[in-house]
Structure formats: structure tokens, C-alpha cells
Protein backbone atom coordinates (compact mmCIF):
# COMPACT_ATOMS: atom_id res chain seq x y z
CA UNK A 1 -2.47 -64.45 13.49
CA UNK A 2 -4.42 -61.81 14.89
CA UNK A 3 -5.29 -58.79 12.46
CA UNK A 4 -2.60 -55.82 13.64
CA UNK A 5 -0.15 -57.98 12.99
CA UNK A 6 -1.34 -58.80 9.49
CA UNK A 7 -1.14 -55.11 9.06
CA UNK A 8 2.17 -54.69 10.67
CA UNK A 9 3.67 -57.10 7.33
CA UNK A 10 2.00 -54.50 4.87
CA UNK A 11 5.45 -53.32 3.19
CA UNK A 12 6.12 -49.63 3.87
CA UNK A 13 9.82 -49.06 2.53
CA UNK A 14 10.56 -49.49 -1.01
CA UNK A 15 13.66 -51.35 -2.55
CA UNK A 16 14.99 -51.88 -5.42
CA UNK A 17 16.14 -55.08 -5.70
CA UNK A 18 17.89 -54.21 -8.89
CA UNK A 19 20.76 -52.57 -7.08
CA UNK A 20 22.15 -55.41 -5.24
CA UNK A 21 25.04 -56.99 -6.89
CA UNK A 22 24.16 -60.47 -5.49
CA UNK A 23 23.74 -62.92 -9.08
CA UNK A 24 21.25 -64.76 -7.84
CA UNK A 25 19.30 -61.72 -6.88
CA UNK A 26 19.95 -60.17 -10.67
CA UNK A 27 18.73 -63.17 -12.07
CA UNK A 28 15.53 -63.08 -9.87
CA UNK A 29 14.88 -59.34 -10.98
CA UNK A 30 15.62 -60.65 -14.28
CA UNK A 31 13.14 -62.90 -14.90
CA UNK A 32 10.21 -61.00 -12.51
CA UNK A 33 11.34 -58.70 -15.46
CA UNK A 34 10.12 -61.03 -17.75
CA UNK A 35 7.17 -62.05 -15.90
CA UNK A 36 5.61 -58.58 -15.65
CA UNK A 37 6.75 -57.85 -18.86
CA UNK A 38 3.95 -61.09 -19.91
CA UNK A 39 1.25 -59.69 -17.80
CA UNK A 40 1.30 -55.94 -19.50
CA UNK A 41 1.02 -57.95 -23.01
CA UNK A 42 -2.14 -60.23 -21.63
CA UNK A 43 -3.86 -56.89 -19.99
CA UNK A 44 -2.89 -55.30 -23.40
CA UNK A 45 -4.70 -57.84 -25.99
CA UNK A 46 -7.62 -59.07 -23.43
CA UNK A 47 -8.23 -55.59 -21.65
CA UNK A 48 -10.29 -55.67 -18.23
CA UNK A 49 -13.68 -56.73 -17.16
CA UNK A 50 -12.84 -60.63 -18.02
CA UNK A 51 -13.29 -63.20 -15.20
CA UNK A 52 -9.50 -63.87 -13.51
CA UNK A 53 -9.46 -67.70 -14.74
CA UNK A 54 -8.84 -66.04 -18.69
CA UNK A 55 -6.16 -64.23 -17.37
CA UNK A 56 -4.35 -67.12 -15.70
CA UNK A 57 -5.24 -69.53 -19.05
CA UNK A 58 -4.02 -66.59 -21.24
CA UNK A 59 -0.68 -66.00 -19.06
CA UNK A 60 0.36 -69.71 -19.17
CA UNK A 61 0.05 -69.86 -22.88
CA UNK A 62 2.71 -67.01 -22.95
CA UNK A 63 4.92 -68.34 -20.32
CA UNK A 64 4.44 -71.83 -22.22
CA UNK A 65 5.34 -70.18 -25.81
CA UNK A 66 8.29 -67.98 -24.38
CA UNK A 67 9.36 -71.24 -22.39
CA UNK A 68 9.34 -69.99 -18.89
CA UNK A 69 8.98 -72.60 -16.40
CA UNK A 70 5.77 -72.59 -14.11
CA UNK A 71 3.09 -74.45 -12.68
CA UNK A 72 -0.89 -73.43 -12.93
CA UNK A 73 -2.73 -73.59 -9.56
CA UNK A 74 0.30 -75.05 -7.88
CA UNK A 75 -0.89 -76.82 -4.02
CA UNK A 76 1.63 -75.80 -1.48
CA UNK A 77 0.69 -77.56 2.16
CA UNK A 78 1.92 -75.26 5.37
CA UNK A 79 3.89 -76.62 7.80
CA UNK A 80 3.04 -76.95 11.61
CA UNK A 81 5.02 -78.02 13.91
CA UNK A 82 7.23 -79.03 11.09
CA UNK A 83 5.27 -81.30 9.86
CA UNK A 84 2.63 -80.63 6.43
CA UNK A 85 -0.88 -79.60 6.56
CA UNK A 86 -3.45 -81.88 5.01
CA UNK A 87 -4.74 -78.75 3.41
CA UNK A 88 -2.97 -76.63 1.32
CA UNK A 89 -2.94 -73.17 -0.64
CA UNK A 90 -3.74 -73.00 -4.09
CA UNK A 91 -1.54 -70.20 -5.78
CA UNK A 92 -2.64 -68.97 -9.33
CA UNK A 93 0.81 -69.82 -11.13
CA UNK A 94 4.09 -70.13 -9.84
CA UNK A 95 7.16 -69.41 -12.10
CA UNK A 96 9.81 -72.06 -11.38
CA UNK A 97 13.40 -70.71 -11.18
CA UNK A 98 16.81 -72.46 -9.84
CA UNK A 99 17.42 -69.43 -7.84
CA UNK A 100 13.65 -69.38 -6.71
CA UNK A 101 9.93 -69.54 -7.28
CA UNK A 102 7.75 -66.43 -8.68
CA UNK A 103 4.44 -66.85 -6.85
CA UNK A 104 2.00 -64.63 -9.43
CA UNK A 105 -1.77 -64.47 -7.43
CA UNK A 106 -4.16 -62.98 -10.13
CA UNK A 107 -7.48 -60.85 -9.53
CA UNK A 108 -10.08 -59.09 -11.57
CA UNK A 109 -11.50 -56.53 -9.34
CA UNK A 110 -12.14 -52.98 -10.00
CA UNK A 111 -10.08 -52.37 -6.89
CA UNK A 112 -7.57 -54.38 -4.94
CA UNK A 113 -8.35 -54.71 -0.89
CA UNK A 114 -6.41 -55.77 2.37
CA UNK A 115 -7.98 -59.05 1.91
CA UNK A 116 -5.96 -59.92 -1.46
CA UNK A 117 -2.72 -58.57 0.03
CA UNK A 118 -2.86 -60.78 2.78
CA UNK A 119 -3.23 -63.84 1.11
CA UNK A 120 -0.45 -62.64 -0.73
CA UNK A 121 1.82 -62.15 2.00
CA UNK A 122 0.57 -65.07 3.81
CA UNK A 123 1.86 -66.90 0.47
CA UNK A 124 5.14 -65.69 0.61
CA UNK A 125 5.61 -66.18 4.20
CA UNK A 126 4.35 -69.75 3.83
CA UNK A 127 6.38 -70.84 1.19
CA UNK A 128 8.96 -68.79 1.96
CA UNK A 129 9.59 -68.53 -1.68
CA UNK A 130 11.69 -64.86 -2.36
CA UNK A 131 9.05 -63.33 -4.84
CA UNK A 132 5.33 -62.69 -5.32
CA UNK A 133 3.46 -60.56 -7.50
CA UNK A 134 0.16 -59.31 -6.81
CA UNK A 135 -1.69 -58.42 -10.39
CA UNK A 136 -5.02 -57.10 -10.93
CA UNK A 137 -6.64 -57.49 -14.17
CA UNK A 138 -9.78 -55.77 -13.65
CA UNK A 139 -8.46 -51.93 -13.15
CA UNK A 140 -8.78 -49.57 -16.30
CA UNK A 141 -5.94 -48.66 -18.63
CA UNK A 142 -3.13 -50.65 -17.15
CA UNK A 143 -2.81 -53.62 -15.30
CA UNK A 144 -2.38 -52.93 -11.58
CA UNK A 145 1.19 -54.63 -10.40
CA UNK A 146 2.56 -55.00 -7.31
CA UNK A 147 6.08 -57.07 -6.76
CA UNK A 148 6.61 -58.08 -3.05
CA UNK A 149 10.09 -59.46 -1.82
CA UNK A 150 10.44 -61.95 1.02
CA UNK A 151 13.50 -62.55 2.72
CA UNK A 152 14.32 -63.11 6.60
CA UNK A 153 10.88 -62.57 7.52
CA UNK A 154 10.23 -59.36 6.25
CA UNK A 155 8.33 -58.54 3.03
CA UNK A 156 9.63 -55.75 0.56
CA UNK A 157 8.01 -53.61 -2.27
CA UNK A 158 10.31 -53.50 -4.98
């Protein structure tokens, strides 16, 4: 995919997800909720300047002691021509719902680029999976969080 239309998927509107009535949709914003909720309390007791591997050990400890359902460095093979890829993407963690998958990319960098929102988006638009969250561990004094909604082919801040 050629780079302008990379940039063309960067989200520019924001949504709030939290005012549709749709269940399913509550109960996705409930538990991404929940989910950012357990990467403010990592960032909180480990800080920044760690490498992004402590993070993602740290975060699955929490989401294994508050029993939220996820897989660490989950392989997802594309499909072309509707059939799978040999290769595959390797996300961080993905938080396993009924009503969908959380797809949580982490980073330690002082500043998040182009480069780590586009493999975000091309995660989402892989997988086709309604959620991701982008989360950098390495800015000063908070965590930097971004939430990302995919549905009919268009990604959403939210």
C-alpha cells in the first residue's frame, strides 16, 4: 500500500464510542475501560525508561491476576487472496472478548512516530478485530494512550 494512503487511515474525527447504545459496543468500551485502566497502574509502579518487553511481562501478570482473558505475542497470519500467509504479525497482547479482541501494541520510546501507528492500523485492518490500543511506556509523567476503533474499513479515535 503505497504511503498517502497509509496517511489517508490516520484517524482525524473523534468518537466516543461510549454513546452508542449498541450492548455489544458498551461491553467493548467496558472492558478497553478496564484495559487502560491496567496500563496507568503498570506506568504508575514501573515508571518510564524500562525496555517495552517489562511492560508487556508486567501487564499480563495484571490481566492474569484480575482474570482478563488475553494472549502474549499472539501470531495472526494475513490473508491473500483468501487464503493465509505463511508469515504472520506478532501483536504484543491481545485481550480476548466474546464480543471481540483488544489488540494492545506496546512501545517505550520517548516519542511515538508514523511508523508505530501504522503497524497499528495495519493490525486492526488485518485482523479486522474492532479495537486497538496504541501505548507508550517511555513518555514522562503519564503513559501515552491512544484507543483506535475499526469498523467497516475505517479506523476511529475514541
Amino acid at each position: 500500500m503505497p504511503l498517502s494512503e497509509l496517511k489517508d487511515m490516520i484517524p482525524q474525527k473523534l468518537e466516543r464510542m461510549h454513546t452508542v447504545e449498541d450492548p455489544k459496543r458498551q461491553q467493548l468500551v467496558q472492558a478497553t475501560y478496564e484495559v487502560v485502566g491496567c496500563l496507568h497502574e503498570v506506568y504508575r509502579q514501573l515508571g518510564p525508561g524500562l525496555p517495552e518487553y517489562i511492560y508487556q511481562e508486567a501487564l499480563a501478570k495484571l490481566f492474569t491476576s484480575k482474570g482478563i482473558p488475553f494472549k502474549k505475542e499472539l501470531e495472526f497470519h494475513p490473508l491473500f487472496m483468501g487464503e493465509p500467509l505463511e508469515a504472520y504479525l506478532k501483536m504484543d497482547l491481545v485481550v480476548e472478548l466474546p464480543t471481540g479482541n483488544i489488540i494492545i501494541e506496546c512501545k517505550a520510546l520517548t516519542q511515538l512516530t508514523e511508523r508505530e501507528h501504522y503497524q497499528t492500523f495495519g493490525y486492526l485492518r488485518a485482523t479486522q478485530w474492532p479495537i486497538a490500543i496504541l501505548v507508550n511506556f517511555g513518555a514522562d509523567h503519564r503513559a501515552q494512550i491512544e484507543r483506535y476503533h475499526y469498523t467497516n474499513g475505517a479506523i476511529q479515535v475514541f
